[in-house]
N, C-alpha and C. Protein backbone atom coordinates (compact mmCIF):
# COMPACT_ATOMS: atom_id res chain seq x y z
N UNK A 1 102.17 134.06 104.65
CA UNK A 1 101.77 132.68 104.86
C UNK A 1 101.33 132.05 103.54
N UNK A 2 100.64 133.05 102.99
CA UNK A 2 100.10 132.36 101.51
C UNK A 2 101.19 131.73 100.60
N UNK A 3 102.64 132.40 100.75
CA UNK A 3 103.53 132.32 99.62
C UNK A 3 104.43 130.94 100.39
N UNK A 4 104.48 131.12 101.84
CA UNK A 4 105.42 129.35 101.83
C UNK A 4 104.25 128.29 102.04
N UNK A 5 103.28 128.46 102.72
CA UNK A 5 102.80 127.19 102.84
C UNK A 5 102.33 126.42 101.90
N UNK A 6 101.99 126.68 100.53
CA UNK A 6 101.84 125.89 99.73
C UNK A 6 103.06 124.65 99.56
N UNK A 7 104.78 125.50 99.68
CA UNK A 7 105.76 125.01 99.91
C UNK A 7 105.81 123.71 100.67
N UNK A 8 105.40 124.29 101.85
CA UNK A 8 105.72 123.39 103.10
C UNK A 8 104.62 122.45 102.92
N UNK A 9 103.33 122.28 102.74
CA UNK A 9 102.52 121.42 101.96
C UNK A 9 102.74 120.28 100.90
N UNK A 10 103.73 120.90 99.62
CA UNK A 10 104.46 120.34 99.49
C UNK A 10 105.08 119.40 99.74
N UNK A 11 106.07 119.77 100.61
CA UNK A 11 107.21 119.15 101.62
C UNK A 11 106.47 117.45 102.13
N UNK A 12 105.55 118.26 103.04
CA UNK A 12 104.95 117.25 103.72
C UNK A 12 104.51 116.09 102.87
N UNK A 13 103.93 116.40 101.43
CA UNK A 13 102.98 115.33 100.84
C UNK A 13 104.53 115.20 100.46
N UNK A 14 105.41 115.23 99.80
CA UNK A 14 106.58 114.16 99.34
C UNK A 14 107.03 113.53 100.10
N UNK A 15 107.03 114.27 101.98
CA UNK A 15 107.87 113.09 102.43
C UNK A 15 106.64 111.67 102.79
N UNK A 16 105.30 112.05 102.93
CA UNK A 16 104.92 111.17 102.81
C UNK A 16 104.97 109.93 102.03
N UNK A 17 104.67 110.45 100.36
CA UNK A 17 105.13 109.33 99.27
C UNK A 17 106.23 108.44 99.80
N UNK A 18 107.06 109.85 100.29
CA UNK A 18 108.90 108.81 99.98
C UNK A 18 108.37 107.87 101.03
N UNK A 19 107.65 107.75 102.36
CA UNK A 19 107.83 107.06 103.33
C UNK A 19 106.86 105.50 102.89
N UNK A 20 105.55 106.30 102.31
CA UNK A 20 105.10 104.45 101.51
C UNK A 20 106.08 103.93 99.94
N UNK A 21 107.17 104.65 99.78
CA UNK A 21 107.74 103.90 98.91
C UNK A 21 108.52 103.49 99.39
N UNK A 22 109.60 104.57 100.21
CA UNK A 22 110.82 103.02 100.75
C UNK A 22 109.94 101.97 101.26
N UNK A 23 109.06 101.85 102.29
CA UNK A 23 108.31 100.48 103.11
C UNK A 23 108.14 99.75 101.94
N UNK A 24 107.31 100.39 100.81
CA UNK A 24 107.01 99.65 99.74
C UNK A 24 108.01 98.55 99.03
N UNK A 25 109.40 99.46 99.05
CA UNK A 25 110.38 98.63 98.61
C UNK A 25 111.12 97.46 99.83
N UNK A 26 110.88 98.23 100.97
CA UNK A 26 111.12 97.28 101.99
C UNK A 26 110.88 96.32 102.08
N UNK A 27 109.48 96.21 102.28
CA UNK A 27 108.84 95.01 102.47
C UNK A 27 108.71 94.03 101.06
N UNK A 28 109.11 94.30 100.12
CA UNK A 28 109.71 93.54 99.26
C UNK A 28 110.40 93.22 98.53
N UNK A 29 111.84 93.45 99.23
CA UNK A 29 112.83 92.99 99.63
C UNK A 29 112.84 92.00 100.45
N UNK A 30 111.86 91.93 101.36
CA UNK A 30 112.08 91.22 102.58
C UNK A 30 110.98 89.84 101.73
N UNK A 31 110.40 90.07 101.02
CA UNK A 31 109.41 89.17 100.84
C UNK A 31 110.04 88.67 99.63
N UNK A 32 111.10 88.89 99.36
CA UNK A 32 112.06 88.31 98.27
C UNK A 32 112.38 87.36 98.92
N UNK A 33 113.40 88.10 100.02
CA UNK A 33 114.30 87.39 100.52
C UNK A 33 113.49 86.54 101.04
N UNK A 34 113.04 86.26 102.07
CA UNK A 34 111.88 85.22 102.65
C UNK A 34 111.63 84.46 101.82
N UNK A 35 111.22 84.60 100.42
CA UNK A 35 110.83 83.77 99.33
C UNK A 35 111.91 82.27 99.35
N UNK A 36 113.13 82.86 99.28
CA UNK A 36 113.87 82.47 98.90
C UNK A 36 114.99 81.36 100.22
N UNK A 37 114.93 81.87 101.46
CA UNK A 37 114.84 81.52 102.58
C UNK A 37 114.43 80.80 103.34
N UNK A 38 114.55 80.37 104.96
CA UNK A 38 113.45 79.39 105.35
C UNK A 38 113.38 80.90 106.58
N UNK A 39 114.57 82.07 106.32
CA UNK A 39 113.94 83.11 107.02
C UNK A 39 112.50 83.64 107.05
N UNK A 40 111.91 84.39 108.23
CA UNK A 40 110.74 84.94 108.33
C UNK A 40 111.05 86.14 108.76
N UNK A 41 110.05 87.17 108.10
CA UNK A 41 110.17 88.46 108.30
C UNK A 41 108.57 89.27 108.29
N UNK A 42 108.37 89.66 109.58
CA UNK A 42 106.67 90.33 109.34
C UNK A 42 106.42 91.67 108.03
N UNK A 43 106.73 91.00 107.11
CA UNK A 43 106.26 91.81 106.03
C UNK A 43 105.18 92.71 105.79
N UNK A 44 104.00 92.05 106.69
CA UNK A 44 102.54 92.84 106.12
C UNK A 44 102.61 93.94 107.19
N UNK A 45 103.40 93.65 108.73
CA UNK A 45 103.38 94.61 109.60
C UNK A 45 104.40 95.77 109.17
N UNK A 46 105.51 95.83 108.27
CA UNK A 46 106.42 96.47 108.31
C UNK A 46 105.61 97.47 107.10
N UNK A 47 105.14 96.42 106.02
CA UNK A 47 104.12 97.47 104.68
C UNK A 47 102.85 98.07 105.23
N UNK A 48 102.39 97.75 106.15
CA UNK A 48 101.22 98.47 107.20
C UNK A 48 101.87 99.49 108.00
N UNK A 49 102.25 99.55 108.30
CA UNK A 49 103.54 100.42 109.01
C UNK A 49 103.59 102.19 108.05
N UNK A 50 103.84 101.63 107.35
CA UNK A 50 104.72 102.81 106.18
C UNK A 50 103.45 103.60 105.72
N UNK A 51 102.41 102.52 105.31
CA UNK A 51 101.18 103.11 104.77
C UNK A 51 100.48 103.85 105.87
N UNK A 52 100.90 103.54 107.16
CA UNK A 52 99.89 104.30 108.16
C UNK A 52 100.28 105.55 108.19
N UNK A 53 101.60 105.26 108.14
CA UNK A 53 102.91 106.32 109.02
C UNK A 53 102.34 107.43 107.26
N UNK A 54 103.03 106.87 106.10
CA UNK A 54 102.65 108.12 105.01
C UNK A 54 101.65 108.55 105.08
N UNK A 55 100.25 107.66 105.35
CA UNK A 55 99.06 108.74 105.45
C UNK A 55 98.68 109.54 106.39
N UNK A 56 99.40 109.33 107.17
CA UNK A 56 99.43 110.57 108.70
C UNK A 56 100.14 111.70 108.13
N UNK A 57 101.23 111.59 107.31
CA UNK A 57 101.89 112.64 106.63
C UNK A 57 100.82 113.03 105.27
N UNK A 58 100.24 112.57 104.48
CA UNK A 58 99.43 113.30 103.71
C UNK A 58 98.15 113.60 104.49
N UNK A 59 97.29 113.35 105.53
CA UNK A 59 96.69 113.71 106.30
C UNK A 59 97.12 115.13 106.82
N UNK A 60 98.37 115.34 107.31
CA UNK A 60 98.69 116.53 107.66
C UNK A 60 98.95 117.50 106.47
N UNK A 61 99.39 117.23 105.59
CA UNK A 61 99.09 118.07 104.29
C UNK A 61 97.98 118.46 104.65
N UNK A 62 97.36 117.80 103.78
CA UNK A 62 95.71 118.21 103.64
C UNK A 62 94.94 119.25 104.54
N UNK A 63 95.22 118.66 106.17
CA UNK A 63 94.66 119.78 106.92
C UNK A 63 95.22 121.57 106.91
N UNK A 64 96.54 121.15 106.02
CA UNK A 64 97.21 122.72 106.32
C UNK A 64 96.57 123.06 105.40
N UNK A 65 96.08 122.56 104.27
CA UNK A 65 95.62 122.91 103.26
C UNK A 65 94.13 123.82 103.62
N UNK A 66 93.49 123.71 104.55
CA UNK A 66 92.80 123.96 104.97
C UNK A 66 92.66 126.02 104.99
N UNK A 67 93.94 126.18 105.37
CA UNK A 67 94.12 127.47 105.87
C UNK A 67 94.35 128.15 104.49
N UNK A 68 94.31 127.68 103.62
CA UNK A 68 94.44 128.81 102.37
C UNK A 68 93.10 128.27 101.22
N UNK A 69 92.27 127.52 101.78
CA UNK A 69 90.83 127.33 101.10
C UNK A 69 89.76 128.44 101.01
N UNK A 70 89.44 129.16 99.86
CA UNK A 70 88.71 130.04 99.54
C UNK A 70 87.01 129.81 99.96
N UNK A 71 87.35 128.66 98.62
CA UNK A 71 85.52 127.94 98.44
C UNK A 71 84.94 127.28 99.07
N UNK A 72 83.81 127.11 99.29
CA UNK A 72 82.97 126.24 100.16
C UNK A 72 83.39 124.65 98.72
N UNK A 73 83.06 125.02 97.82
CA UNK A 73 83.66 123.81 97.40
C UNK A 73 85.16 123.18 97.20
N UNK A 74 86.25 123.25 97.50
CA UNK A 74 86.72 123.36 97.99
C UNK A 74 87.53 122.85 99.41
N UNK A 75 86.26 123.57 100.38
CA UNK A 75 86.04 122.42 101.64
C UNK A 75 85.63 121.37 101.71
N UNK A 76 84.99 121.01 100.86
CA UNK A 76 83.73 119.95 101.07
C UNK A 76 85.12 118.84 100.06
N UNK A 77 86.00 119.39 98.46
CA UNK A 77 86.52 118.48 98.24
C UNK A 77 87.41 117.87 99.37
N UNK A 78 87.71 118.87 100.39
CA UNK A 78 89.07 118.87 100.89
C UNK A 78 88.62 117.52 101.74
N UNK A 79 87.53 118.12 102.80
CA UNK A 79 87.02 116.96 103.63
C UNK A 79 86.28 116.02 103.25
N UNK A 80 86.22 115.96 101.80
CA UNK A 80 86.10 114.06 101.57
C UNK A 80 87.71 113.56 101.36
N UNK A 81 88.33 114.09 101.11
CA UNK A 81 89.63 113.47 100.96
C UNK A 81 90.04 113.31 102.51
N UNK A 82 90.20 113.88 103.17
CA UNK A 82 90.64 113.69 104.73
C UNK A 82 89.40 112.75 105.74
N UNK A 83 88.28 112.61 105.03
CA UNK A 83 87.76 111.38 105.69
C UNK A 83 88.24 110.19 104.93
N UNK A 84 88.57 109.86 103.64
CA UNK A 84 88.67 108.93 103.18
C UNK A 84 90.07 108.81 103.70
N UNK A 85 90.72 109.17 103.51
CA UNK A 85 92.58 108.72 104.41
C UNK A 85 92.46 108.64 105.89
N UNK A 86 91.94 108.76 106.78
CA UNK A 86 91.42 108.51 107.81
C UNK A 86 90.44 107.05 108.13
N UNK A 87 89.82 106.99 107.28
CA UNK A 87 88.89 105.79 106.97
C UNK A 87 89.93 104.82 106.73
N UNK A 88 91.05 104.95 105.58
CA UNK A 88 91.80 104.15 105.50
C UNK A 88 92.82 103.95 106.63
N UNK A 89 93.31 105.05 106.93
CA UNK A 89 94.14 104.70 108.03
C UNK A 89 93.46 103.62 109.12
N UNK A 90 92.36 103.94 109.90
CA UNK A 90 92.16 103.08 110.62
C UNK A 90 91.56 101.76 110.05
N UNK A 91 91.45 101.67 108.94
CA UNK A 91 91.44 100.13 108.33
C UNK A 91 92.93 99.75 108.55
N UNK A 92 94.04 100.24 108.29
CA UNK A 92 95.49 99.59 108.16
C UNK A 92 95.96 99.10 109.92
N UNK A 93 95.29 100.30 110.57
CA UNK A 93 95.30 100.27 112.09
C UNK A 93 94.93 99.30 112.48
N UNK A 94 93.71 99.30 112.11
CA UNK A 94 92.97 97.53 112.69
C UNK A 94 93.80 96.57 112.34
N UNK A 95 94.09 96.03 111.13
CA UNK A 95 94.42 95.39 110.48
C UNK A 95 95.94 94.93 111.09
N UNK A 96 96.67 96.11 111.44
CA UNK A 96 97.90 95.55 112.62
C UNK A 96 97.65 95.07 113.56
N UNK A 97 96.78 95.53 114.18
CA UNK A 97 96.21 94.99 115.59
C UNK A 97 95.99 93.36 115.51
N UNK A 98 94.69 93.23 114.55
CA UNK A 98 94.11 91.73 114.28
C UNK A 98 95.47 90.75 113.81
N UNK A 99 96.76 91.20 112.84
CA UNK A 99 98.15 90.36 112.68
C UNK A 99 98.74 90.27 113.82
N UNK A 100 99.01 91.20 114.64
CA UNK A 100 99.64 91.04 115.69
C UNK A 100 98.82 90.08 116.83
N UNK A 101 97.85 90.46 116.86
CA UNK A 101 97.01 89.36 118.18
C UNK A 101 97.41 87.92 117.41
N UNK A 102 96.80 87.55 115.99
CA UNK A 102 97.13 86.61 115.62
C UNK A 102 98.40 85.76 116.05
N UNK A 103 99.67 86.84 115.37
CA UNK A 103 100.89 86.03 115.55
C UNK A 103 101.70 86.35 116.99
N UNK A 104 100.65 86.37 117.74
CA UNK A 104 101.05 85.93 119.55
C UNK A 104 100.30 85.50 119.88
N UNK A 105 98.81 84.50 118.97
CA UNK A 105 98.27 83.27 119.24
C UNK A 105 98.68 82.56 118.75
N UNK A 106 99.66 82.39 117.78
CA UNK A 106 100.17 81.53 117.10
C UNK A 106 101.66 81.09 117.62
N UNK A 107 102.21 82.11 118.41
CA UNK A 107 103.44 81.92 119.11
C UNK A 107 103.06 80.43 120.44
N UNK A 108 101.70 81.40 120.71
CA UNK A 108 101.58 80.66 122.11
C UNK A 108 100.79 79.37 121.90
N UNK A 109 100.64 79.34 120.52
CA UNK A 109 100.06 77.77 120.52
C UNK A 109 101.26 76.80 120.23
N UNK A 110 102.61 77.71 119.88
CA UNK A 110 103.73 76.82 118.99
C UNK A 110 104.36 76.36 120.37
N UNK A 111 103.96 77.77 121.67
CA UNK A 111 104.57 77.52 122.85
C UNK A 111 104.32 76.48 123.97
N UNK A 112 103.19 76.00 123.47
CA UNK A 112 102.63 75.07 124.15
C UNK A 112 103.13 73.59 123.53
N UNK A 113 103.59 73.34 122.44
CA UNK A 113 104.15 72.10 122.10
C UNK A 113 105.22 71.90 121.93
């Protein structure tokens, strides 16, 4: 176990990156294009998206990381890093929630006139 999971640890934290960089590039692309457009595209939900989704994937790193931790220090770095990506995650969480309520009060006020 000692000799792949560092591997597969690995694994996990790159595909995370890759997943907030394509969104990263996604969503601006889209905020190009939009620029440029009288198209609309939920940009902040699609870049909220990616950032949630990658830190659930470096979140899961981290916890595997868990199983080959020696030191008490160590633990203590490990679990400030996994509260702080957690902390963030549910800031990005909220933060979809509060856009989305928004722009289906904003639908239903456009729906009313």
């Amino acid at each position: 176990m000692e000799i792949w999971l560092p591997e597969i640890i690995s694994l996990i934290e790159i595909a995370g990156i890759l997943i907030i960089g394509v969104g990263l590039f996604k969503s601006f692309y889209h905020y190009i294009i939009s620029s440029f457009t009288s198209r609309r595209y939920p940009i902040k939900l699609e870049l909220a998206n990616a950032l949630a989704l990658g830190l659930e994937f470096k979140m899961g790193a981290e916890i595997l990381k868990t199983v080959i931790i020696r030191t008490m220090d160590e633990i203590i770095v490990l679990g400030a890093i996994i509260l702080l990506r957690a902390i963030l995650s549910l800031l990005i969480h909220y933060e979809m929630k509060v856009d989305h309520e928004y722009q289906e009060e904003k639908l239903e006020i456009k729906d009313q006139y």
